[in-house]
C-alpha atoms as a PDB file:
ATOM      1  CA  UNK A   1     104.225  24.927 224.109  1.00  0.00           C
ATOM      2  CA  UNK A   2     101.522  26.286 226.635  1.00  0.00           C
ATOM      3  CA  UNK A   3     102.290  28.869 228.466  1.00  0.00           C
ATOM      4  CA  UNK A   4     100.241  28.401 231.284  1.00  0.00           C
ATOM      5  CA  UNK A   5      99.885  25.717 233.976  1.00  0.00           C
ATOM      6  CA  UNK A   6      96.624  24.186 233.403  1.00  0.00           C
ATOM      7  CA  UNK A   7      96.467  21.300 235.631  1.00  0.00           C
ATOM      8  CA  UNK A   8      95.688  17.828 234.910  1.00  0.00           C
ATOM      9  CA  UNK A   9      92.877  17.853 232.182  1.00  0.00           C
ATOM     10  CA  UNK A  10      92.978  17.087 228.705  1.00  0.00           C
ATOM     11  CA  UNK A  11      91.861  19.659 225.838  1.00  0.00           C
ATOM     12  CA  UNK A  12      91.013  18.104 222.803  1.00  0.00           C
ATOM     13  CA  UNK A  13      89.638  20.415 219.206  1.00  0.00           C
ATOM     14  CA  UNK A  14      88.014  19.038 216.802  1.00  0.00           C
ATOM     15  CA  UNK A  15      88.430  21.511 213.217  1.00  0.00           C
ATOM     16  CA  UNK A  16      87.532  21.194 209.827  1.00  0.00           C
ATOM     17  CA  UNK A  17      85.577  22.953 207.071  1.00  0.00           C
ATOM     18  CA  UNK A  18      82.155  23.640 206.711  1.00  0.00           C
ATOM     19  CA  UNK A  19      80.229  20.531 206.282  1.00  0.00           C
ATOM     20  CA  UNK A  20      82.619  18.269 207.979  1.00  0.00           C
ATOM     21  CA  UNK A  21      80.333  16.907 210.583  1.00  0.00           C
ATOM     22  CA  UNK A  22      82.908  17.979 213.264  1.00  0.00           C
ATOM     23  CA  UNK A  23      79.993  18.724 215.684  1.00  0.00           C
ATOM     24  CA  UNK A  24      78.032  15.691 215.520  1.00  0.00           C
ATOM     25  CA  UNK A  25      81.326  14.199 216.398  1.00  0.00           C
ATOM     26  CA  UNK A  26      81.796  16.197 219.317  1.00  0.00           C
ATOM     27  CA  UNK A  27      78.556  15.487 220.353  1.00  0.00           C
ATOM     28  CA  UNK A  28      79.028  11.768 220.277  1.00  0.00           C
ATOM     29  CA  UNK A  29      82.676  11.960 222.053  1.00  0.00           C
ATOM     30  CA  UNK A  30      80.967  14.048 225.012  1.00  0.00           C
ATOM     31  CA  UNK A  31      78.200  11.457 225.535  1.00  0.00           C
ATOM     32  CA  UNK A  32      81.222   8.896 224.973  1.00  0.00           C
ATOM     33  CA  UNK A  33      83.252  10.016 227.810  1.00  0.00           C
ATOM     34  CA  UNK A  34      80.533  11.116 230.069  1.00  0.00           C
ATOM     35  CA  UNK A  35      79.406   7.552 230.263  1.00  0.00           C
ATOM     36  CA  UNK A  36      82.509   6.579 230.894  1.00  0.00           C
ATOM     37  CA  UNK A  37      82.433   8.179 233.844  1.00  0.00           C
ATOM     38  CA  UNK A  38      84.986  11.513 232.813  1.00  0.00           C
ATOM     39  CA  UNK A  39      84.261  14.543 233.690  1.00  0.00           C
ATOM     40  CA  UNK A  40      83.352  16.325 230.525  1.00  0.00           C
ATOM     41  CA  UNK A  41      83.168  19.801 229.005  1.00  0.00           C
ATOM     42  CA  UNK A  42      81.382  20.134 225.481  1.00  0.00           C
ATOM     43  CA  UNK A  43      81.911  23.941 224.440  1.00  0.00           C
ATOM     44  CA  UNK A  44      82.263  25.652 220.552  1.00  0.00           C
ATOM     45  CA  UNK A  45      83.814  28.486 219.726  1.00  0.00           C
ATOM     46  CA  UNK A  46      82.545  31.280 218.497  1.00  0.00           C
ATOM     47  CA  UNK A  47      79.840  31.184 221.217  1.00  0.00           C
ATOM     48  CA  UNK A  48      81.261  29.027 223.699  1.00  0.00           C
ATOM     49  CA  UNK A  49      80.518  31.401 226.508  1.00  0.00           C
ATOM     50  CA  UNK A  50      77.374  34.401 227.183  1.00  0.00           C
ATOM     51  CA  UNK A  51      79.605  37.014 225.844  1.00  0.00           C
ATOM     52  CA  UNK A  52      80.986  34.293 222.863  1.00  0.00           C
ATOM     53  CA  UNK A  53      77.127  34.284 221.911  1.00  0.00           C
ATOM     54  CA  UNK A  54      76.876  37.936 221.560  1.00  0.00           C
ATOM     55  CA  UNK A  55      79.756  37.888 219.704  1.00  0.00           C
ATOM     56  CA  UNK A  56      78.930  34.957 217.633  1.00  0.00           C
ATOM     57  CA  UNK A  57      75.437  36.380 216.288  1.00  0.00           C
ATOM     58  CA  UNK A  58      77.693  39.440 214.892  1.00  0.00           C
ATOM     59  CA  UNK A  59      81.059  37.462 213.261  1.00  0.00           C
ATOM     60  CA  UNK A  60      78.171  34.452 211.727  1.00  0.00           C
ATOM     61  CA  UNK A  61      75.713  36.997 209.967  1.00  0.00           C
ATOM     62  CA  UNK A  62      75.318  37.440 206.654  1.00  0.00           C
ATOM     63  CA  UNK A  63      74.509  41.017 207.438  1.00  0.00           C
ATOM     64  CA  UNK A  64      77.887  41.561 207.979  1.00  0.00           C
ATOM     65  CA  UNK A  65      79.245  40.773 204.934  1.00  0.00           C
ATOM     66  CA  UNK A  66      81.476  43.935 204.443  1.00  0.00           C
ATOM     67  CA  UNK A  67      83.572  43.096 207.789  1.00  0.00           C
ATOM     68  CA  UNK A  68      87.167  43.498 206.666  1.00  0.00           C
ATOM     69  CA  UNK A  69      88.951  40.513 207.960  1.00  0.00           C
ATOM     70  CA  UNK A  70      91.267  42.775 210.298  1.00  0.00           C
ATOM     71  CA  UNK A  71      87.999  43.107 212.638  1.00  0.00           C
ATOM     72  CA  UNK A  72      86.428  39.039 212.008  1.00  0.00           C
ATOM     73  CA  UNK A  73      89.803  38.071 213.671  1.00  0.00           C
ATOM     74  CA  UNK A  74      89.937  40.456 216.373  1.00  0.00           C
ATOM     75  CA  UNK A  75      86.154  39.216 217.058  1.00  0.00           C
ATOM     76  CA  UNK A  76      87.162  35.876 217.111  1.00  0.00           C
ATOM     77  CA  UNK A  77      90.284  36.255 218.887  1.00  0.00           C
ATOM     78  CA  UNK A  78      87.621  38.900 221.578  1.00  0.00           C
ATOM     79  CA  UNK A  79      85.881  35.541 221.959  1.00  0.00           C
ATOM     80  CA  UNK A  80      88.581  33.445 222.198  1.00  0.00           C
ATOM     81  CA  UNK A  81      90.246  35.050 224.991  1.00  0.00           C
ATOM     82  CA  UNK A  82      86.933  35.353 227.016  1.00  0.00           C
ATOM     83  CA  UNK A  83      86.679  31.333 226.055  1.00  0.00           C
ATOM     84  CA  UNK A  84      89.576  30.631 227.417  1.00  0.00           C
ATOM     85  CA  UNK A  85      90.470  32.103 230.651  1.00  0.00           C
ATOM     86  CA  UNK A  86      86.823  31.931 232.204  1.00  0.00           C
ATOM     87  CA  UNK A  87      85.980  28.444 230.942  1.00  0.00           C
ATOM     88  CA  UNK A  88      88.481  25.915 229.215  1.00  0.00           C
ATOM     89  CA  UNK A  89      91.295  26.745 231.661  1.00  0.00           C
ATOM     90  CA  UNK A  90      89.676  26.479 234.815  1.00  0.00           C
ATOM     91  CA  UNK A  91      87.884  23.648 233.526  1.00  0.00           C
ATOM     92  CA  UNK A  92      91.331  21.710 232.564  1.00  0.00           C
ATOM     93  CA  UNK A  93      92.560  22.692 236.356  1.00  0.00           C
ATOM     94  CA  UNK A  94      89.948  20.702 237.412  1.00  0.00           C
ATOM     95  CA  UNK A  95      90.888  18.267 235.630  1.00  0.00           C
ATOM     96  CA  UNK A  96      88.011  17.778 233.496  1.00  0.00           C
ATOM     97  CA  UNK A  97      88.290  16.802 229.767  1.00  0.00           C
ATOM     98  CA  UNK A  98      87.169  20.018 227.379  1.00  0.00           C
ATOM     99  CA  UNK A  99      86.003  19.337 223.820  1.00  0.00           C
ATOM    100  CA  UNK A 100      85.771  22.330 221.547  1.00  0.00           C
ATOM    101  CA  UNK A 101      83.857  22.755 218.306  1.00  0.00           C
ATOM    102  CA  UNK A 102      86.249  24.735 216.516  1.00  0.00           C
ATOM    103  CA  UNK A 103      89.681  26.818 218.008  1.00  0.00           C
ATOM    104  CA  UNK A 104      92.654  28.604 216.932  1.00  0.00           C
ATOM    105  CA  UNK A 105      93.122  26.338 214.466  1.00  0.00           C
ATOM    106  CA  UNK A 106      90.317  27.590 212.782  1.00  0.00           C
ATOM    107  CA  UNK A 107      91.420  31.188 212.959  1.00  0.00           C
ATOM    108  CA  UNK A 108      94.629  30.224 211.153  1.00  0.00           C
ATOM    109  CA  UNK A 109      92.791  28.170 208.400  1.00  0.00           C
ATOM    110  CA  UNK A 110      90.211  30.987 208.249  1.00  0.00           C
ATOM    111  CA  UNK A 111      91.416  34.794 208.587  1.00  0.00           C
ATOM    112  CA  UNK A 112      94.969  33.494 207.404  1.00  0.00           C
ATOM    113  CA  UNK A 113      94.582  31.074 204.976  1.00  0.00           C
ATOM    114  CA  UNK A 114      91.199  32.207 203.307  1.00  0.00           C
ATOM    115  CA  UNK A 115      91.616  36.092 204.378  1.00  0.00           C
ATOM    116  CA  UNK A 116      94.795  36.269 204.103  1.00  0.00           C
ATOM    117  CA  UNK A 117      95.716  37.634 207.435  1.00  0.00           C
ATOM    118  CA  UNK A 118      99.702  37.372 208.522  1.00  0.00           C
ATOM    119  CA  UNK A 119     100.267  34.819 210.251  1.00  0.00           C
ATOM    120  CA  UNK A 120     102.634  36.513 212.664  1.00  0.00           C
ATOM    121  CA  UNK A 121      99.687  39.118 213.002  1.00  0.00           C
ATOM    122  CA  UNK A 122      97.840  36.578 214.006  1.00  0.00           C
ATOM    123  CA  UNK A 123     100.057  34.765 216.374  1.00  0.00           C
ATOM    124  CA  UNK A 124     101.109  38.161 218.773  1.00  0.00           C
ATOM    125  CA  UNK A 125      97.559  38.288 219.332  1.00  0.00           C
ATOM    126  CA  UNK A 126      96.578  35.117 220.312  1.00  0.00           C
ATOM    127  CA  UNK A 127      99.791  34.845 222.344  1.00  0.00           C
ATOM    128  CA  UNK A 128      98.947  38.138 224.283  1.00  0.00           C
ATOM    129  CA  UNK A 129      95.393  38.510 224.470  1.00  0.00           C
ATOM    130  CA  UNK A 130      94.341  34.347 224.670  1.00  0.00           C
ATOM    131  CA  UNK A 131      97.767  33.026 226.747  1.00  0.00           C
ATOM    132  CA  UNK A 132      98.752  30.821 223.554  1.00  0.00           C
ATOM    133  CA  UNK A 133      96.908  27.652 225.012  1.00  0.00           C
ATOM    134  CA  UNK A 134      97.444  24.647 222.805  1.00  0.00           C
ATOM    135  CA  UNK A 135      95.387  21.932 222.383  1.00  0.00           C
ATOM    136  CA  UNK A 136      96.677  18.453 223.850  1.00  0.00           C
ATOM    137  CA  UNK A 137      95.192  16.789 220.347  1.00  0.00           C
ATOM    138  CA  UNK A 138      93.013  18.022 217.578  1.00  0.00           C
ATOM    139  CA  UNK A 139      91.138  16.338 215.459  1.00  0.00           C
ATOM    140  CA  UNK A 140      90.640  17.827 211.710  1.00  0.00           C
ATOM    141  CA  UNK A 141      87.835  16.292 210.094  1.00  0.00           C
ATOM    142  CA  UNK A 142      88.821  16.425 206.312  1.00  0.00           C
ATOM    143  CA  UNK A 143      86.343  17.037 203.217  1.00  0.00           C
ATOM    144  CA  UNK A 144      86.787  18.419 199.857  1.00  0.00           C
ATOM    145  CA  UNK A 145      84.434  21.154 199.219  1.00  0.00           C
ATOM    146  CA  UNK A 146      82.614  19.821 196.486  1.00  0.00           C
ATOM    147  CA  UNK A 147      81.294  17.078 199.343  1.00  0.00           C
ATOM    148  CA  UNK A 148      80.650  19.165 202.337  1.00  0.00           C
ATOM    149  CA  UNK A 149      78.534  22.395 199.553  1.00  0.00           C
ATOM    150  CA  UNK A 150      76.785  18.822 198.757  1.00  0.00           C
ATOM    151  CA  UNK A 151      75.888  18.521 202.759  1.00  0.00           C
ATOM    152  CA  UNK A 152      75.592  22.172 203.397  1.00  0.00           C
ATOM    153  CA  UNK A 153      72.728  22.096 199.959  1.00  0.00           C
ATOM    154  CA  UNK A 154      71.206  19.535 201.557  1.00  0.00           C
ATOM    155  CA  UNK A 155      70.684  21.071 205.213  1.00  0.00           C
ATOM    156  CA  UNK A 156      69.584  23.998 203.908  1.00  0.00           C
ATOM    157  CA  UNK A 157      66.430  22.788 201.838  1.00  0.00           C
ATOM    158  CA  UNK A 158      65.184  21.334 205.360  1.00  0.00           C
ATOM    159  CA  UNK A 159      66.138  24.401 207.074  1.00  0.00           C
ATOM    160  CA  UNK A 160      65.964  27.733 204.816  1.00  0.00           C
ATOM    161  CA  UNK A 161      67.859  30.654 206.124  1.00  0.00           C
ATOM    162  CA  UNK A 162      70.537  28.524 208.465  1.00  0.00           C
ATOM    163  CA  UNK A 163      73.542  29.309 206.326  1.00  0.00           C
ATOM    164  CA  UNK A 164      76.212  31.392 208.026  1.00  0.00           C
ATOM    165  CA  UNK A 165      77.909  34.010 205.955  1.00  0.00           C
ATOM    166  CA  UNK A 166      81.028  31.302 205.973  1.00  0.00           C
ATOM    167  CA  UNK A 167      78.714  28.397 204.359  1.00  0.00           C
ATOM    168  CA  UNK A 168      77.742  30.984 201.440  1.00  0.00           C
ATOM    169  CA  UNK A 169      81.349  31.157 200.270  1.00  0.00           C
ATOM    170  CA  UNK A 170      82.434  30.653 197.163  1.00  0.00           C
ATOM    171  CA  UNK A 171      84.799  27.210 196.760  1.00  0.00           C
ATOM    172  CA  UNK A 172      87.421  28.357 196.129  1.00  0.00           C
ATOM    173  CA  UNK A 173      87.389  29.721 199.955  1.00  0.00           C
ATOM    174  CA  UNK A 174      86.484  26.647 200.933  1.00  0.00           C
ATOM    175  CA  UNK A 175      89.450  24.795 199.086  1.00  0.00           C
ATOM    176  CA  UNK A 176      92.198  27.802 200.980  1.00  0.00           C
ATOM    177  CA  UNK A 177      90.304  26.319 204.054  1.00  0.00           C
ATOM    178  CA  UNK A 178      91.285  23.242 203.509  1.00  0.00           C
ATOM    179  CA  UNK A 179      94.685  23.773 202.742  1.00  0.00           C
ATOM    180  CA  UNK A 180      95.001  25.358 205.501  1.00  0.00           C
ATOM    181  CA  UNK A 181      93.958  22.781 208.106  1.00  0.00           C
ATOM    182  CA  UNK A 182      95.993  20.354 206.075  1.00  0.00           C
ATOM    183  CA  UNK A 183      98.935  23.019 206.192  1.00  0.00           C
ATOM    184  CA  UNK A 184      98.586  22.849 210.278  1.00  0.00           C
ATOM    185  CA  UNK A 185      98.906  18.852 210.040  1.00  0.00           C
ATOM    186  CA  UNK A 186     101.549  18.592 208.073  1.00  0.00           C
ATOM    187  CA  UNK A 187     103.363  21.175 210.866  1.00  0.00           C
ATOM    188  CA  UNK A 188     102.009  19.759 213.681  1.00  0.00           C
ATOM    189  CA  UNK A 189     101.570  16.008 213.080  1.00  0.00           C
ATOM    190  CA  UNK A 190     101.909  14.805 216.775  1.00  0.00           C
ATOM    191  CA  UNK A 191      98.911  17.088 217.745  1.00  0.00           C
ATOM    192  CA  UNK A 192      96.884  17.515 214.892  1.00  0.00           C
ATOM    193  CA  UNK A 193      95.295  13.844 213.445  1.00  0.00           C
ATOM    194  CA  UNK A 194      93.340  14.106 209.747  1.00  0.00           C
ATOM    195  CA  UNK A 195      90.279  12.102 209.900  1.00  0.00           C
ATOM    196  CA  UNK A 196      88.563  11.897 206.199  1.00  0.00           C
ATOM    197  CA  UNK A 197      85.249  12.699 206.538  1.00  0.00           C
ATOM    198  CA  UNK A 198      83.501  11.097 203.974  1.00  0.00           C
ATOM    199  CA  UNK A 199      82.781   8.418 205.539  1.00  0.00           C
ATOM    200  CA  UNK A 200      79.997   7.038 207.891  1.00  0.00           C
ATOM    201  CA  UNK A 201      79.364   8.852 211.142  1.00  0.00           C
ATOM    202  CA  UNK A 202      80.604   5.879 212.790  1.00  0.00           C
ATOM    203  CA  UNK A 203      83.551   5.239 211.085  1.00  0.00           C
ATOM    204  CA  UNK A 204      85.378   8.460 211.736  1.00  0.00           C
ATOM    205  CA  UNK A 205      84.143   8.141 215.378  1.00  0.00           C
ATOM    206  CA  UNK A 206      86.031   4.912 215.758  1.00  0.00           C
ATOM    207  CA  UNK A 207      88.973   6.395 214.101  1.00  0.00           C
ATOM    208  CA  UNK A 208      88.999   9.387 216.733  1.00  0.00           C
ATOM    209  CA  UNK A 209      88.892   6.812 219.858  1.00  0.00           C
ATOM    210  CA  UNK A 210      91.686   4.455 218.106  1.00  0.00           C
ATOM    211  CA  UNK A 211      93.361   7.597 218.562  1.00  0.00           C
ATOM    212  CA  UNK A 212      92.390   9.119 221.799  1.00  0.00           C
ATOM    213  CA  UNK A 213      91.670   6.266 224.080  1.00  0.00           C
ATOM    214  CA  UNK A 214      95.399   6.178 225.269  1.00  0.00           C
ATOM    215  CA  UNK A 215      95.305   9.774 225.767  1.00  0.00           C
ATOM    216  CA  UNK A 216      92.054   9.705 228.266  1.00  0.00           C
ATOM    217  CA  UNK A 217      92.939  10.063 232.560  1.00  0.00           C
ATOM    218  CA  UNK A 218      91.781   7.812 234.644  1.00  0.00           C
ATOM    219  CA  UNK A 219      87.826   8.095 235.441  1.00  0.00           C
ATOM    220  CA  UNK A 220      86.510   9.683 238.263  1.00  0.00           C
ATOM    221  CA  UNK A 221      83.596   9.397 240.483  1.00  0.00           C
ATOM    222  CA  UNK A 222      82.807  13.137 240.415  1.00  0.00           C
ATOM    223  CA  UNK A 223      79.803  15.077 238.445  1.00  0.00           C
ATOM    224  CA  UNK A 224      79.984  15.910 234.612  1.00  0.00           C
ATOM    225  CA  UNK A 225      79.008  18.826 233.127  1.00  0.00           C
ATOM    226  CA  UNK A 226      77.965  19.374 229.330  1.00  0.00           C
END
């Protein structure tokens, strides 16, 4: 349960492993509902914010491969915190819709799951640092790793040197991942949806709206932002 007011918004995730396509997703749902007419917020996390950024370039480089994973959650959770009090929450009290490209989620399919951080470690933080601020749905874009290393292979030909520290993981990181996202659907399976994503682009779009459409507010005349 949230343990903040935060208005009349909606805050909707969208998680899933490397490869998953989770961002062109969320870049076709924000176009989606700013046509519409909604009020939108399209944000990512790490990075979702000028001091996110700065924090991103450190927790994403492959220069940092020695970071224990004590100190990649406590950057994540750094960037988390500074996501979500100056930017999703007063957003939401707006009552604008916010999209995110990653959350918490993440954190517990990443540093817990794959790291191997405790989970109860890993909930006091996010409870006293980031407020505890659930989602109102979240999307998990599902893959097995063999597809999405296919995807990620295939990216990086076009685009040599793009792979995050993450990406360059062996599978078997990939496959704790996944269990892990699937873990937090099986536990939460009135907020958390499992969209296979080996499908067309279009496909698992309609799937998300079959889904979300009865979830949206009512449109409004005011401005979006992106």
């Amino acid at each position: 349960m949230n343990s903040v007011d935060i208005g009349t918004g909606l805050f909707i995730t969208l998680e899933g492993g490397e490869g998953s396509g989770k961002t062109t997703q969320g870049e076709m749902l924000n176009r989606y509902l700013q046509d519409l007419g909604h009020p939108v917020v399209w944000t990512k996390e790490p990075g979702g914010t000028d001091i996110g950024q700065a924090l991103r370039k450190v927790v994403m480089s492959n220069r940092h491969r020695d970071m224990v994973p004590e100190t990649e959650l406590l950057i994540y959770l750094a960037d988390r915190t500074q996501h979500v009090k100056s930017k999703i929450i007063p957003a939401i009290a707006e009552g604008k819709i916010v999209i995110s490209d990653r959350y918490h989620d993440s954190s517990v399919a990443y540093q817990h799951f794959a790291r191997g951080v405790p989970m109860d470690t890993l909930d006091f933080l996010f409870q006293r640092l980031a407020g505890g601020l659930v989602p109102d749905i979240t999307f998990v874009l599902d893959i097995s790793p063999e597809t999405a290393m296919k995807r990620i292979e295939k990216r990086s030909i076009s685009d040599p040197g793009s792979l995050s520290k993450f990406e360059e993981e062996a599978r078997s990181f990939h496959r704790k991942v996944r269990q892990g996202f699937l873990d937090i659907s099986r536990k939460a399976p009135g907020r958390v949806k499992v969209i296979p994503a080996d499908q067309a682009p279009d496909k698992i779009f309609g799937q998300i709206l079959d889904i979300l459409t009865p979830l949206l507010p009512p449109t409004t005349s005011g401005d979006t932002n992106s």
